[in-house]
C-alpha atoms as a PDB file:
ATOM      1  CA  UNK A   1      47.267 -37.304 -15.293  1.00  0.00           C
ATOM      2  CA  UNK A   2      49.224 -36.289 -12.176  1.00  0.00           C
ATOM      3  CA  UNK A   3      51.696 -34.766 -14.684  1.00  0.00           C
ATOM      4  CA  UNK A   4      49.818 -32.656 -15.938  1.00  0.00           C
ATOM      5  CA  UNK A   5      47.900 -31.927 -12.776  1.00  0.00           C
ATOM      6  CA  UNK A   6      51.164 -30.712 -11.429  1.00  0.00           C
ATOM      7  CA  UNK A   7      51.721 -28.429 -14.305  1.00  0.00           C
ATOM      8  CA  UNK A   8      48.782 -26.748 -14.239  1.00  0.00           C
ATOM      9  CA  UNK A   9      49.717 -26.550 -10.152  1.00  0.00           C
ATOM     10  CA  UNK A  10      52.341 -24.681 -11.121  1.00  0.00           C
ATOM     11  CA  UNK A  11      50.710 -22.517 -13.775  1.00  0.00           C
ATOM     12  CA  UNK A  12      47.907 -21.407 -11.261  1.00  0.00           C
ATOM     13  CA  UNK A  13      50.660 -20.528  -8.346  1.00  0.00           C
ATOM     14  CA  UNK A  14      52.601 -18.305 -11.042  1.00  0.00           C
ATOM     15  CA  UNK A  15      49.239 -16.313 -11.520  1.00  0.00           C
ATOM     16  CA  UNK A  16      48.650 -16.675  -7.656  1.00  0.00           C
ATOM     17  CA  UNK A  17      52.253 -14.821  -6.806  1.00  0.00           C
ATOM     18  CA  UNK A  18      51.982 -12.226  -9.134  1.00  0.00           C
ATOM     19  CA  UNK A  19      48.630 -11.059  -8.390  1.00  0.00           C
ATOM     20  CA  UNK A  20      49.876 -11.233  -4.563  1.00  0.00           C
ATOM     21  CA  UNK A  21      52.789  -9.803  -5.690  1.00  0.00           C
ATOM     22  CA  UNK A  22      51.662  -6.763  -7.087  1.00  0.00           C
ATOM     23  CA  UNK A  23      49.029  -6.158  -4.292  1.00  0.00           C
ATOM     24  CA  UNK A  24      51.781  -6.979  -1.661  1.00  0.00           C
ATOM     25  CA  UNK A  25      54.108  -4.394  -2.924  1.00  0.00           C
ATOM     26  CA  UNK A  26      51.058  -1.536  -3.793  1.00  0.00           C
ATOM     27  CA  UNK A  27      50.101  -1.517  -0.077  1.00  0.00           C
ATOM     28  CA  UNK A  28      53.334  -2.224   1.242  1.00  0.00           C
ATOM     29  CA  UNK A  29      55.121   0.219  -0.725  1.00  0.00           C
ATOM     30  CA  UNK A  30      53.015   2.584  -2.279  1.00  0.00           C
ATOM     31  CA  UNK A  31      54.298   4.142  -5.686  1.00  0.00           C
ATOM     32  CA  UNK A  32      55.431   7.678  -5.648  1.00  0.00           C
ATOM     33  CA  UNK A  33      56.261   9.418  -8.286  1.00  0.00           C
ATOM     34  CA  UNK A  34      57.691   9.506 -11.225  1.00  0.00           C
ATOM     35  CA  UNK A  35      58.248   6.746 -14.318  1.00  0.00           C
ATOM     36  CA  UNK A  36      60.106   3.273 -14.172  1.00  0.00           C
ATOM     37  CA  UNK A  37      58.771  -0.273 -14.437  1.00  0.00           C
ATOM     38  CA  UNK A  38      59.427  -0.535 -10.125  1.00  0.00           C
ATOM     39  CA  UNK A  39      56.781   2.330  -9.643  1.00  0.00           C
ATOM     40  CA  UNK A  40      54.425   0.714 -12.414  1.00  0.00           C
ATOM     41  CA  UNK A  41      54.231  -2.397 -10.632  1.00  0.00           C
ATOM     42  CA  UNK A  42      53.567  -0.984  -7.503  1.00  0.00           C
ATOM     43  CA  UNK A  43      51.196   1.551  -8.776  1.00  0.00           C
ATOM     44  CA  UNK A  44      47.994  -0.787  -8.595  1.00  0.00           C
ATOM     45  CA  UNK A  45      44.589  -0.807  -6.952  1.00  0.00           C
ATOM     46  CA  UNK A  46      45.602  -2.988  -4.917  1.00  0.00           C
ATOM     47  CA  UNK A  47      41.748  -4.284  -3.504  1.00  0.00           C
ATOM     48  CA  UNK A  48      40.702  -5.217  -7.893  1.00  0.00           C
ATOM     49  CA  UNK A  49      43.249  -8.482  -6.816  1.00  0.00           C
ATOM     50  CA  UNK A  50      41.095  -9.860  -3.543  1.00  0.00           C
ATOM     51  CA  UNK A  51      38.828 -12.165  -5.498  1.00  0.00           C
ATOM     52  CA  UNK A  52      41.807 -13.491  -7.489  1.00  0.00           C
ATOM     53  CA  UNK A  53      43.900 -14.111  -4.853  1.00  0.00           C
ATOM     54  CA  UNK A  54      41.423 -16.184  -2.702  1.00  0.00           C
ATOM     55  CA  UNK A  55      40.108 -18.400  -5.979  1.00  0.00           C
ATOM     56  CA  UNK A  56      43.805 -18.555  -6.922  1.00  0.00           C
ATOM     57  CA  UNK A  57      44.891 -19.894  -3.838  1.00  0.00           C
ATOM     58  CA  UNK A  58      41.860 -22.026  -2.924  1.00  0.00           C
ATOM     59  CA  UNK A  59      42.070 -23.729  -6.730  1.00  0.00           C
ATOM     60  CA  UNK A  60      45.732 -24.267  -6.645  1.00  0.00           C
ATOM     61  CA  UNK A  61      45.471 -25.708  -2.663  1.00  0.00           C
ATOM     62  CA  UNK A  62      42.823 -28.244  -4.300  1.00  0.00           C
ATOM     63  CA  UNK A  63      44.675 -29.221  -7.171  1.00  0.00           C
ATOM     64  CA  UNK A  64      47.831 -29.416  -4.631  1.00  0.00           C
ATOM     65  CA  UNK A  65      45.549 -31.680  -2.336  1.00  0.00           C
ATOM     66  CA  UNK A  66      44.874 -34.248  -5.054  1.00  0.00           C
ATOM     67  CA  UNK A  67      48.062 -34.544  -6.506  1.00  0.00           C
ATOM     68  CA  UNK A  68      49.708 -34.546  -2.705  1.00  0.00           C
ATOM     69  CA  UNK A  69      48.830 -38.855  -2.555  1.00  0.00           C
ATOM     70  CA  UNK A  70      51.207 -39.977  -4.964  1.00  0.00           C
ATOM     71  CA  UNK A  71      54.011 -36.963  -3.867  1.00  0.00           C
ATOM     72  CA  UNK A  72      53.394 -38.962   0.004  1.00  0.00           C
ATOM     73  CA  UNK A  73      53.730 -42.714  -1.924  1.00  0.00           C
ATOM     74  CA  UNK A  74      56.205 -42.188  -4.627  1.00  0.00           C
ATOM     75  CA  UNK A  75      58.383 -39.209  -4.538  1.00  0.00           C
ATOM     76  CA  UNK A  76      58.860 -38.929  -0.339  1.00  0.00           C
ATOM     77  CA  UNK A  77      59.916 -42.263   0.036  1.00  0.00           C
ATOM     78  CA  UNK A  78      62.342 -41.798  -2.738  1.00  0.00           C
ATOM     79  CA  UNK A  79      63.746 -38.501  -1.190  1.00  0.00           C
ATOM     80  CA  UNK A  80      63.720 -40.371   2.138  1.00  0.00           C
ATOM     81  CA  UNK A  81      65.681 -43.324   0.903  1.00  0.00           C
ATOM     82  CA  UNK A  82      68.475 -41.129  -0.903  1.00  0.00           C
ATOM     83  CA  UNK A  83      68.853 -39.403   2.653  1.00  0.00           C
ATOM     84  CA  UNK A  84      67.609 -36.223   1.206  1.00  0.00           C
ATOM     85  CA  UNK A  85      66.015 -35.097   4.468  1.00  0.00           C
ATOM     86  CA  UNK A  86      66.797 -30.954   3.938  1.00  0.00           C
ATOM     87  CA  UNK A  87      64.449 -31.698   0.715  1.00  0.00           C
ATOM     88  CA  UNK A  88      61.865 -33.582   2.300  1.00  0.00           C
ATOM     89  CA  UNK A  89      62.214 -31.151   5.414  1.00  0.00           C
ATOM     90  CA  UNK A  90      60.954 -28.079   2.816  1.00  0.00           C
ATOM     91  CA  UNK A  91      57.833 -30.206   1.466  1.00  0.00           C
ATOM     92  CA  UNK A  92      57.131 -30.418   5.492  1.00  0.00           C
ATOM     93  CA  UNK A  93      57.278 -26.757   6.415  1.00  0.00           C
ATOM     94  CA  UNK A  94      55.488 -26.276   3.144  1.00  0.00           C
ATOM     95  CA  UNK A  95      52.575 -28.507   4.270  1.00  0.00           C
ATOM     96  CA  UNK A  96      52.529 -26.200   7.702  1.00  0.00           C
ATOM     97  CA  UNK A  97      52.504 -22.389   5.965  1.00  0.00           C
ATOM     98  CA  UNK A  98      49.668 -23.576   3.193  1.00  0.00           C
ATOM     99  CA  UNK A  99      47.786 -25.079   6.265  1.00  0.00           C
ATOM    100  CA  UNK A 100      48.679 -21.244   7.875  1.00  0.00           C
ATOM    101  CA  UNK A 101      47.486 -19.865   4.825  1.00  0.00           C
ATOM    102  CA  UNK A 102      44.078 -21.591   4.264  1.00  0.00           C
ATOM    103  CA  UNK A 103      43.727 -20.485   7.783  1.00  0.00           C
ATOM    104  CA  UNK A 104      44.739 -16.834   7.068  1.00  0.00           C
ATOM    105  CA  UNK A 105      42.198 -16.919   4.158  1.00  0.00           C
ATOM    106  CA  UNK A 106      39.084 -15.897   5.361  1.00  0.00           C
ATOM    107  CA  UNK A 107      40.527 -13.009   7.375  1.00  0.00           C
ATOM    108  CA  UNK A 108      42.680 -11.493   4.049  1.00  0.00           C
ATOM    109  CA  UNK A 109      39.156 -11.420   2.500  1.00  0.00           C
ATOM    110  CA  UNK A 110      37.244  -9.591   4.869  1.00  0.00           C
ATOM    111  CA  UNK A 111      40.245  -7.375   5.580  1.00  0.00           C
ATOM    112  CA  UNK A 112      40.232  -6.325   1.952  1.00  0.00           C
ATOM    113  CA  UNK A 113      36.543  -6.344   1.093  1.00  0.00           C
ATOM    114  CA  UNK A 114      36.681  -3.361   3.956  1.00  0.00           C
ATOM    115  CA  UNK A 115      39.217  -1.561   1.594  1.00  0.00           C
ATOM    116  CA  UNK A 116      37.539   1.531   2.311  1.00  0.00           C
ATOM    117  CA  UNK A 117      37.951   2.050   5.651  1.00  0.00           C
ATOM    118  CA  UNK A 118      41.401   3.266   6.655  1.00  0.00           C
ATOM    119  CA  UNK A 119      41.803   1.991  10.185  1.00  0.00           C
ATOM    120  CA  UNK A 120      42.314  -1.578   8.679  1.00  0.00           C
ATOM    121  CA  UNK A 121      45.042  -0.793   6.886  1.00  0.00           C
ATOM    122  CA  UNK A 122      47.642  -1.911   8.882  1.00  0.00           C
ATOM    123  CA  UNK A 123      46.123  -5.122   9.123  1.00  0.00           C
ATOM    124  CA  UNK A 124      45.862  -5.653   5.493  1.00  0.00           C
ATOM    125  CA  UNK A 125      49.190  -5.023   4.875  1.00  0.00           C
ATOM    126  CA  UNK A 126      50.553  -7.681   7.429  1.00  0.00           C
ATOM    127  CA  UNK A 127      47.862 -10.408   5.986  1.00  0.00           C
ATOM    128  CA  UNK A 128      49.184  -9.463   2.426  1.00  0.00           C
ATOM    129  CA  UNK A 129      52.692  -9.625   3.396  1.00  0.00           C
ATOM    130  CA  UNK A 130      52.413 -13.265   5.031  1.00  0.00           C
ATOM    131  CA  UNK A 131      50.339 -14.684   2.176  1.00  0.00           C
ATOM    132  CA  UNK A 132      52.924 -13.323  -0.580  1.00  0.00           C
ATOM    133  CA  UNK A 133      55.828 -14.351   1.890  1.00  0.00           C
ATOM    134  CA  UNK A 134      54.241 -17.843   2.039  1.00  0.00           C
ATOM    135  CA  UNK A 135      53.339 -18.397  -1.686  1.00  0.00           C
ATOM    136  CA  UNK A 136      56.654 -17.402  -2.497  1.00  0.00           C
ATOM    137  CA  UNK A 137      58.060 -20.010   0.174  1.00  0.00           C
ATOM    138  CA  UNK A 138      55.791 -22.797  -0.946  1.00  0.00           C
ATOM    139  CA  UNK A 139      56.401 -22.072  -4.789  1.00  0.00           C
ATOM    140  CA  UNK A 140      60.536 -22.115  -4.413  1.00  0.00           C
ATOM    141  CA  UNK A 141      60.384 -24.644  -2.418  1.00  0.00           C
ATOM    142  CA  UNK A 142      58.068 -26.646  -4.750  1.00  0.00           C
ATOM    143  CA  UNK A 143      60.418 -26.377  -7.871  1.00  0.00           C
ATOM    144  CA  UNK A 144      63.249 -27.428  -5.437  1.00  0.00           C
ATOM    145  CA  UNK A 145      61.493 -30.616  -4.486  1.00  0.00           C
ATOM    146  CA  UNK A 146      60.193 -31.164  -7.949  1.00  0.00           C
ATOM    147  CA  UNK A 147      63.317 -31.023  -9.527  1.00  0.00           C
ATOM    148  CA  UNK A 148      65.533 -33.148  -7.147  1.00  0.00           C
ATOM    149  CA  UNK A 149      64.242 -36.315  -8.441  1.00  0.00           C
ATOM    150  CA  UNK A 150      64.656 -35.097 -11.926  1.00  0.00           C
ATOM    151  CA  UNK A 151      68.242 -34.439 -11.207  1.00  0.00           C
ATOM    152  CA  UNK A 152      69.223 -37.254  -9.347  1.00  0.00           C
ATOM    153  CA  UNK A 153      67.295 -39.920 -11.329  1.00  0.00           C
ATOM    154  CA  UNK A 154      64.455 -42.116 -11.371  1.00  0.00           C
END
């Protein structure tokens, strides 16, 4: 079961970063124009990817959550006893920027659901930056940790 929890952990933060992706990069670098597959995946309305993002997030943070018991019991002490402490340093900072993030959550929504109004645009964009920035922290860092114990054995 915690297999395929983890999967579907993963599947859920690959549809997280691109939809934070794409809104990221439309409000942090607007499209000009012209053609070219840059500009198209810049050139979204950005605010259509609010309501994603936050049940993206909040369902892959819960799945995360559950499956985060036996990652503390099993895998940890295993990184721990191979002396693997840069690894088991990245699931710690990861633990700190999701915890940032959750936190960050409630103020990305608001920001956005004011999409309208123009004076709040600066703010959105740093919000949206730090989210992406930290989803694409915690999901590298995620296959890093996930795969060390497949390389180095059982």
């Amino acid at each position: 079961m915690t297999t395929f929890l983890l999967i579907i952990h993963g599947l859920l933060a690959v549809a997280l970063l691109g939809a934070l992706s794409h809104q990221a990069l439309a409000v942090l670098w607007p499209a000009s124009r012209g053609v070219g597959m840059a500009r198209s995946f810049r050139a979204v309305s950005a605010p259509v990817y609010t309501n994603a993002v936050v049940v993206l997030y909040l369902t892959t943070f819960a799945i995360g959550a559950y499956i985060y018991p036996p990652y503390r019991t099993v895998v940890r002490i295993w990184i721990e006893r191979a002396r693997l402490l840069e690894i088991s340093g990245l699931f710690e900072f990861k633990e700190q920027v999701f915890a940032v993030g959750i936190a960050m959550l409630p103020l990305y929504f608001l920001l956005w659901r004011r999409s309208a109004d123009a004076s709040l645009g600066s703010a959105r964009a740093w919000v949206t930056g730090i989210l992406c920035l930290s989803v694409w922290y915690g999901f590298i860092a995620g296959h890093i940790i996930n795969n060390t114990r497949g390389m180095l054995g059982t």
